[in-house]
Protein backbone atom coordinates (compact mmCIF):
# COMPACT_ATOMS: atom_id res chain seq x y z
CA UNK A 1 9.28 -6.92 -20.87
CA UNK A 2 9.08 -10.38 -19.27
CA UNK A 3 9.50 -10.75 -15.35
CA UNK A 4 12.35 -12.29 -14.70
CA UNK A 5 11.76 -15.65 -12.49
CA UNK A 6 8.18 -14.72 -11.79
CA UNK A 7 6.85 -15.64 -8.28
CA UNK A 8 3.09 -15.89 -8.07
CA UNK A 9 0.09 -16.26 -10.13
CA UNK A 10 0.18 -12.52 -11.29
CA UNK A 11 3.38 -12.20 -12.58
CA UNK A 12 3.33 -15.76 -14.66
CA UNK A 13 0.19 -14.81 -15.91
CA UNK A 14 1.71 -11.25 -16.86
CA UNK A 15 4.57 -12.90 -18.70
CA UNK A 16 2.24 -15.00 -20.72
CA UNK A 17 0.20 -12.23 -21.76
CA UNK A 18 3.78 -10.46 -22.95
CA UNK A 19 4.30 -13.66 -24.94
CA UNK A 20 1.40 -13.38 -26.43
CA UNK A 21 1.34 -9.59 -27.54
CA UNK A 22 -1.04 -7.97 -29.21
CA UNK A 23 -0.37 -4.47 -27.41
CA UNK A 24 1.39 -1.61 -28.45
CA UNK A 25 4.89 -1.47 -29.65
CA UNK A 26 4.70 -5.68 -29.38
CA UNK A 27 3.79 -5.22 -25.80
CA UNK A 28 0.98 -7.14 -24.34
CA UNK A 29 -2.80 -6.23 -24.58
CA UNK A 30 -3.79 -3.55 -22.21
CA UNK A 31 -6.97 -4.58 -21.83
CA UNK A 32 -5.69 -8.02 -20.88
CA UNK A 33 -3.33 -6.58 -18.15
CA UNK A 34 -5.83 -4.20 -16.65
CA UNK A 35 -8.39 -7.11 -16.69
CA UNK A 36 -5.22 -9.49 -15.29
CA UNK A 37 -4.72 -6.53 -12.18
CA UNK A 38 -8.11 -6.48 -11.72
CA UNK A 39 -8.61 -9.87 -10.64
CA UNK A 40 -5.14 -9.83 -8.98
CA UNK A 41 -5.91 -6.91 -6.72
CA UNK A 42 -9.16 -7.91 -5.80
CA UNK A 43 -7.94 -11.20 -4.63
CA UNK A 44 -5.10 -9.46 -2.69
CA UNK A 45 -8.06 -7.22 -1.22
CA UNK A 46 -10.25 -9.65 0.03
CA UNK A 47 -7.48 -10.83 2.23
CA UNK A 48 -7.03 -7.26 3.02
CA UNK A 49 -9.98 -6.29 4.67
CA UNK A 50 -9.96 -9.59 6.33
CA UNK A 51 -6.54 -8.31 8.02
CA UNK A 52 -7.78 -5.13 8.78
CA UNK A 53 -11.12 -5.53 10.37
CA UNK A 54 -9.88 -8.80 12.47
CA UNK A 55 -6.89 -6.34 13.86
CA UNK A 56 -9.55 -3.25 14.45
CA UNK A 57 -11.71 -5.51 16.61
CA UNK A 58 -8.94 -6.71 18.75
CA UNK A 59 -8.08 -3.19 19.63
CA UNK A 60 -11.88 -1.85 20.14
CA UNK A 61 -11.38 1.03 23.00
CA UNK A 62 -8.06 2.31 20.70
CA UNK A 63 -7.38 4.93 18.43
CA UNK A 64 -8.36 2.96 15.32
CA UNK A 65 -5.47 5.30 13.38
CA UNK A 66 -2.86 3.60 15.58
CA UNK A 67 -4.02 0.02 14.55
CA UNK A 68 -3.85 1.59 10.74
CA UNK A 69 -0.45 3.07 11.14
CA UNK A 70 0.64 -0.31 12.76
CA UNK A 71 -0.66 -2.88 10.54
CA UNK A 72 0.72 -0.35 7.96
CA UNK A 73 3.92 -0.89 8.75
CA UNK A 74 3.54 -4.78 8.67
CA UNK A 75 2.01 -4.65 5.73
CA UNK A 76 4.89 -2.53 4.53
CA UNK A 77 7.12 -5.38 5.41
CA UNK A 78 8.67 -3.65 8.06
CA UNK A 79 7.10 -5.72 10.80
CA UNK A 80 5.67 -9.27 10.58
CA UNK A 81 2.08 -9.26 10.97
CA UNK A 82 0.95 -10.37 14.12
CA UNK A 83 -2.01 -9.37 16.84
CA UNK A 84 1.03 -8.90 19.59
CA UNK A 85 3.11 -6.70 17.25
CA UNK A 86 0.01 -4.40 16.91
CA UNK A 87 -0.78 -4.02 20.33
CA UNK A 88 2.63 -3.10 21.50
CA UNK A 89 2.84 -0.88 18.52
CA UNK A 90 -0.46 0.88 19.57
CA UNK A 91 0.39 0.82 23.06
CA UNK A 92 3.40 2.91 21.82
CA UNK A 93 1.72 5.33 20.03
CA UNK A 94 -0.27 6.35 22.91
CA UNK A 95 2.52 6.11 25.85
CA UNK A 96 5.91 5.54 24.64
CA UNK A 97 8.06 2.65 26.72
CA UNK A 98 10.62 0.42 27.00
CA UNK A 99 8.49 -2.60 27.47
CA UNK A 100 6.72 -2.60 24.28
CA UNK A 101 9.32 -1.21 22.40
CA UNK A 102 11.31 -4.18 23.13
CA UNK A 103 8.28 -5.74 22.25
CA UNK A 104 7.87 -4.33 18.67
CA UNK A 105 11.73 -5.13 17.73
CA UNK A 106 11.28 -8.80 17.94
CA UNK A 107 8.77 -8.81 14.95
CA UNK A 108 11.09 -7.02 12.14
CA UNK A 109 12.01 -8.34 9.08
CA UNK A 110 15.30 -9.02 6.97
CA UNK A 111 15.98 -5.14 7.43
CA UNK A 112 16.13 -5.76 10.96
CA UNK A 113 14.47 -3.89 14.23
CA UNK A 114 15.50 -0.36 13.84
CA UNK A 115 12.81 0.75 10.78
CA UNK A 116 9.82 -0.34 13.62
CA UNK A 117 11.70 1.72 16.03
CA UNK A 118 12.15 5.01 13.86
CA UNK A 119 9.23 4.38 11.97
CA UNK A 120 7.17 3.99 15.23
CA UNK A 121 9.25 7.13 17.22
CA UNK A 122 8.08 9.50 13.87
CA UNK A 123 3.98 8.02 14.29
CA UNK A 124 4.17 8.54 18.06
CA UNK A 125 5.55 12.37 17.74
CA UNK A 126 3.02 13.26 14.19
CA UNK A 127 0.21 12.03 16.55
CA UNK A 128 1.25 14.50 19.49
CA UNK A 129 0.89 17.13 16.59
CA UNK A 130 -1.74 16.07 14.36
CA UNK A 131 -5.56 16.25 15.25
CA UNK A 132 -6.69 13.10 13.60
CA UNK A 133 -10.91 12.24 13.28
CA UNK A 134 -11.85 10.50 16.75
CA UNK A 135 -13.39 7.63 14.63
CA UNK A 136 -12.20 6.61 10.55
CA UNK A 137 -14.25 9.22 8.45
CA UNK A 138 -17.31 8.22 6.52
CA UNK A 139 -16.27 9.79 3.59
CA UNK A 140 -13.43 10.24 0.86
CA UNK A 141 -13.44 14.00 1.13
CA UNK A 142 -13.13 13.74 4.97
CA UNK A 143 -10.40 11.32 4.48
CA UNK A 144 -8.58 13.28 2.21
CA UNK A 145 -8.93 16.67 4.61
CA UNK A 146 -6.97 14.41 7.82
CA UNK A 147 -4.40 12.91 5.32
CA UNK A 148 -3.14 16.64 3.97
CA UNK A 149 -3.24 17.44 7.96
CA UNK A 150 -0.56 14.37 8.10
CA UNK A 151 0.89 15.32 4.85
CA UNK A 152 1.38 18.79 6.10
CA UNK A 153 2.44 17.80 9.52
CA UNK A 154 5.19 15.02 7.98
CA UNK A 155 6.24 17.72 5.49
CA UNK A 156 7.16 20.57 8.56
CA UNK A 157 9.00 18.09 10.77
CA UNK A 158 10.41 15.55 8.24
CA UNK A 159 10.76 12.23 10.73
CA UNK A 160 13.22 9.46 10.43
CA UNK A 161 11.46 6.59 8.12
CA UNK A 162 8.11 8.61 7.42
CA UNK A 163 8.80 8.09 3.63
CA UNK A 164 6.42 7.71 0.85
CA UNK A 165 5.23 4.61 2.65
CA UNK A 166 4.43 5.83 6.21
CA UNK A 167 3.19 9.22 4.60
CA UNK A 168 0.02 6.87 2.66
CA UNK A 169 -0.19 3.55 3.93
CA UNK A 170 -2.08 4.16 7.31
CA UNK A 171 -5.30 5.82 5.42
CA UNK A 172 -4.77 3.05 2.65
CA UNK A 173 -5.20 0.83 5.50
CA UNK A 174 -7.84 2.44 7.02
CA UNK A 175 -9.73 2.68 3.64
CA UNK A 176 -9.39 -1.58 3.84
CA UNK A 177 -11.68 -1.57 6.74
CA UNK A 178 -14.71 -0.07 4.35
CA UNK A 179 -15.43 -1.81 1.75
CA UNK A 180 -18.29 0.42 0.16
CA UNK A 181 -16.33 3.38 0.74
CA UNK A 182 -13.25 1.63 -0.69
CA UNK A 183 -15.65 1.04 -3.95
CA UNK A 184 -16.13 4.81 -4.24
CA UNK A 185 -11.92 5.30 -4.33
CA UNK A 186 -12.30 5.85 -8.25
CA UNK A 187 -9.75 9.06 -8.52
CA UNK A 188 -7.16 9.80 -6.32
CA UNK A 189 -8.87 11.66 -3.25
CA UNK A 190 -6.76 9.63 -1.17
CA UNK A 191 -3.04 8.83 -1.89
CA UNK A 192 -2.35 5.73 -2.27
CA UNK A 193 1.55 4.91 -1.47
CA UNK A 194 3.53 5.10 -4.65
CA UNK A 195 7.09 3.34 -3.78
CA UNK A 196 8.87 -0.23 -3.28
CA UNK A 197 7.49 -3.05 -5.15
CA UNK A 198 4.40 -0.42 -6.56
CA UNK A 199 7.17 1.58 -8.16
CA UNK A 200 8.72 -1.46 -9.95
CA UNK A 201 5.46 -2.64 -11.30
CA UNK A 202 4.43 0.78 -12.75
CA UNK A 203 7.77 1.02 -14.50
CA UNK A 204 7.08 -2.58 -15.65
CA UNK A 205 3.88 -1.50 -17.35
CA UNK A 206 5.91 1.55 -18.82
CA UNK A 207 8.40 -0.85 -20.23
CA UNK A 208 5.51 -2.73 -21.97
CA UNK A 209 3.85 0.42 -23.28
CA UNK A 210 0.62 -0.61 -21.15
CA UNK A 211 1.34 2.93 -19.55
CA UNK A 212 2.47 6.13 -21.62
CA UNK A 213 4.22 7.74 -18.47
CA UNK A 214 6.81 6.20 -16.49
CA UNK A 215 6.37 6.74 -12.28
CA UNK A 216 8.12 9.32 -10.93
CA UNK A 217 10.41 9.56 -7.87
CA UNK A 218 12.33 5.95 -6.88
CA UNK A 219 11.73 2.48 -5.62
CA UNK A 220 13.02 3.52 -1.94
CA UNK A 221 10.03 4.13 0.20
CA UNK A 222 11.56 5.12 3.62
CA UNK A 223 12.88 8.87 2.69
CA UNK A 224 10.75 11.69 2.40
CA UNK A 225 8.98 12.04 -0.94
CA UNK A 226 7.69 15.43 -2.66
CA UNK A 227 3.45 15.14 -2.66
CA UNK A 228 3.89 16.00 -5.98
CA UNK A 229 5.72 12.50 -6.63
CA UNK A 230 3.50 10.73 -4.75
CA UNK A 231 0.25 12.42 -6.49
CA UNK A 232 1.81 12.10 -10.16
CA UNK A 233 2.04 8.11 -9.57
CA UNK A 234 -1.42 7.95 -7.82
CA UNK A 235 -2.59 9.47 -11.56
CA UNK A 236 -1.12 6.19 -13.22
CA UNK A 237 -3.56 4.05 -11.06
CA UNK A 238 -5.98 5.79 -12.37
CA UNK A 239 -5.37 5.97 -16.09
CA UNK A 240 -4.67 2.21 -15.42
CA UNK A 241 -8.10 2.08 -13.81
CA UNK A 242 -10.26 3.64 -16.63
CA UNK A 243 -9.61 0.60 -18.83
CA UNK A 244 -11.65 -1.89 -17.08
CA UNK A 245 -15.22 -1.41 -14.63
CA UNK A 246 -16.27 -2.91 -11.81
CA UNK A 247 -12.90 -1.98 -9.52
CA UNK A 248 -11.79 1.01 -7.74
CA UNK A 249 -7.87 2.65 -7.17
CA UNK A 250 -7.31 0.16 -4.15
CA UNK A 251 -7.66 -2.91 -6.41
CA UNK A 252 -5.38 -1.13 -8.92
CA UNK A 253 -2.98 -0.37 -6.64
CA UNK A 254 -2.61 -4.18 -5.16
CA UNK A 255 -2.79 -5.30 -8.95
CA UNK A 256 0.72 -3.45 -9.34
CA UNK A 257 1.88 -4.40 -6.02
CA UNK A 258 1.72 -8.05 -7.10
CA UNK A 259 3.20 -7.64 -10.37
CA UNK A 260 5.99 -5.42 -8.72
CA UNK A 261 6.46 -7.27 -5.61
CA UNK A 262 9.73 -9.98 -5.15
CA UNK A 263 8.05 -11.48 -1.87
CA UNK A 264 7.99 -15.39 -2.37
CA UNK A 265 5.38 -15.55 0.01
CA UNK A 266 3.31 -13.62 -1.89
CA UNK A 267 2.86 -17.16 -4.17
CA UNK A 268 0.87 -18.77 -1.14
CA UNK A 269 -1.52 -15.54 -0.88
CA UNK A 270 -4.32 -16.43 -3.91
CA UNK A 271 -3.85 -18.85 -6.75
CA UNK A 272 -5.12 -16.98 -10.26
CA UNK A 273 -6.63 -19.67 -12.98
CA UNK A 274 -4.54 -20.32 -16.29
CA UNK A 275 -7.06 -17.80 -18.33
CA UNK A 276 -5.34 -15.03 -20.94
C-alpha cells in the first residue's frame, strides 16, 4: 500500500497515514485520506486558477476554448507551460502555420515535439467541426451540453492524441477559471479526465481499500477512451468526495493527481504540514 519513494507532501503524508492504519482490511483511515486529498487538491487548485485566469487575460480578443485546450495540454505535460507556447498554440487553432508550429515544438517535454503537433492538428480540425459557446458557459448543465458536442465530435472522427486527456482536460481547464462555478462541480456533470497519474492514484486507493472499485480503462491517456471508461472513473471522485464537505470533484480530482503523479517538480508546488 505504501508509495514507493514518495515525492511531495501528499504522497509522504499518504504513506504515513498507511503506517498508521486504522482503515479497512489494515488500510489507512478513509476519512483521513479524503480529508489528506482535500487539502492536497485545494492547494494544487489555488495555483490552478492562478494559471488559468493569468493565461485567459493575456489572450483577451481569443477564443477562450483555445487558451483551455492549450494550457490543457501543458498542464497535461505535453507542453511546458509558458505565455509564448499558448499563443502560438492559439494562433494555431485559429489559422494553422508553419511559423507557430515551429513555435509550439520547442516547448515539449521528455516525450518530445510530436504529441503538441498531433495533439494540436486533432484541436485545430474538432474546432472546424464543433460549434463551441462564443464565451465559457455560466453553468454546469451548459458545460456539460458543449463537452458531449466534443465528445461526440472526437468519438466520429477519432484524431491522433485526442485520448482520455484531450477529450476532458480543456473544460476541466476552463472550469479553473470559475471558481464559484467550480464549487458547484459536486457530481460528475462535467468529466473530469480519468488517465495518467489520476489512474495510478485511484488504483492506489483501491489497493488500500479506501475505494471498493478499482478505475477502469488504463494509465495511457493519449488513445481514444470509451465515455463509458471515462464516466465510470469520474463516479470514484465522487464516492471519494461524499466523505468529506466543504470541496467539490475538481479538488478531488487534483487530490488523486498528486498522490498518483511521479513529477518531482510537483514537490516545489505546495508544502502540506506534518498533521495525520
Amino acid at each position: 500500500m505504501l508509495i514507493p519513494k514518495p515525492i511531495n507532501d501528499t504522497q509522504r503524508r499518504y504513506n504515513r497515514l498507511c503506517e498508521l492504519g486504522g482503515g479497512r482490511g489494515g488500510g489507512p483511515a478513509r476519512t483521513k485520506v479524503e480529508a489528506l486529498l482535500r487539502e492536497s487538491g485545494q492547494a494544487l487548485n489555488r495555483i490552478a486558477h492562478e494559471e488559468i485566469t493569468k493565461h485567459l487575460a493575456a489572450h483577451p480578443g481569443e477564443n477562450p476554448w483555445h487558451v483551455c485546450f492549450a494550457v490543457g495540454l501543458s498542464w497535461g505535460h505535453l507542453a511546458r507551460l509558458d505565455l509564448e507556447f499558448t499563443a502560438a498554440a492559439v494562433r494555431l487553432l485559429s489559422n494553422w502555420n508553419d511559423d507557430d508550429l515551429r513555435i509550439a515544438r520547442r516547448f515539449h517535454n521528455e516525450r518530445g515535439p510530436d504529441p503538441i503537433e498531433q495533439s494540436l492538428i486533432g484541436g485545430h480540425m474538432l474546432f472546424g467541426r464543433v460549434t463551441l459557446p462564443p464565451a465559457l458557459p455560466g453553468t454546469l448543465t451548459q458545460y456539460r451540453a458543449a463537452q458531449d458536442r466534443w465528445q461526440r465530435r472526437v468519438i466520429a472522427d477519432r484524431p491522433r492524441y485526442i485520448g482520455s486527456w484531450n477529450t476532458t482536460a480543456m473544460f476541466m481547464v476552463a472550469l479553473f477559471s470559475d471558481t464559484e462555478l467550480a464549487a458547484q462541480l459536486t457530481t460528475p456533470t462535467v468529466l473530469l479526465p480519468p488517465g495518467g497519474p489520476i489512474f495510478a492514484g485511484l488504483a492506489l486507493l483501491h489497493r488500500a481499500n479506501v475505494l471498493s472499485d478499482p478505475p477502469s480503462g488504463s494509465q495511457l491517456d493519449d488513445e481514444p477512451v470509451p465515455l463509458g471508461v471515462i464516466f465510470e472513473n469520474n463516479v470514484l471522485f465522487e464516492k471519494l468526495h461524499r466523505g468529506q464537505s466543504g470541496w467539490n470533484l475538481l479538488d478531488v480530482h487534483s487530490g488523486v493527481y498528486m498522490l498518483g503523479t511521479r513529477l518531482a517538480e510537483s514537490d516545489g508546488w505546495f508544502s502540506l504540514g506534518g498533521r495525520t
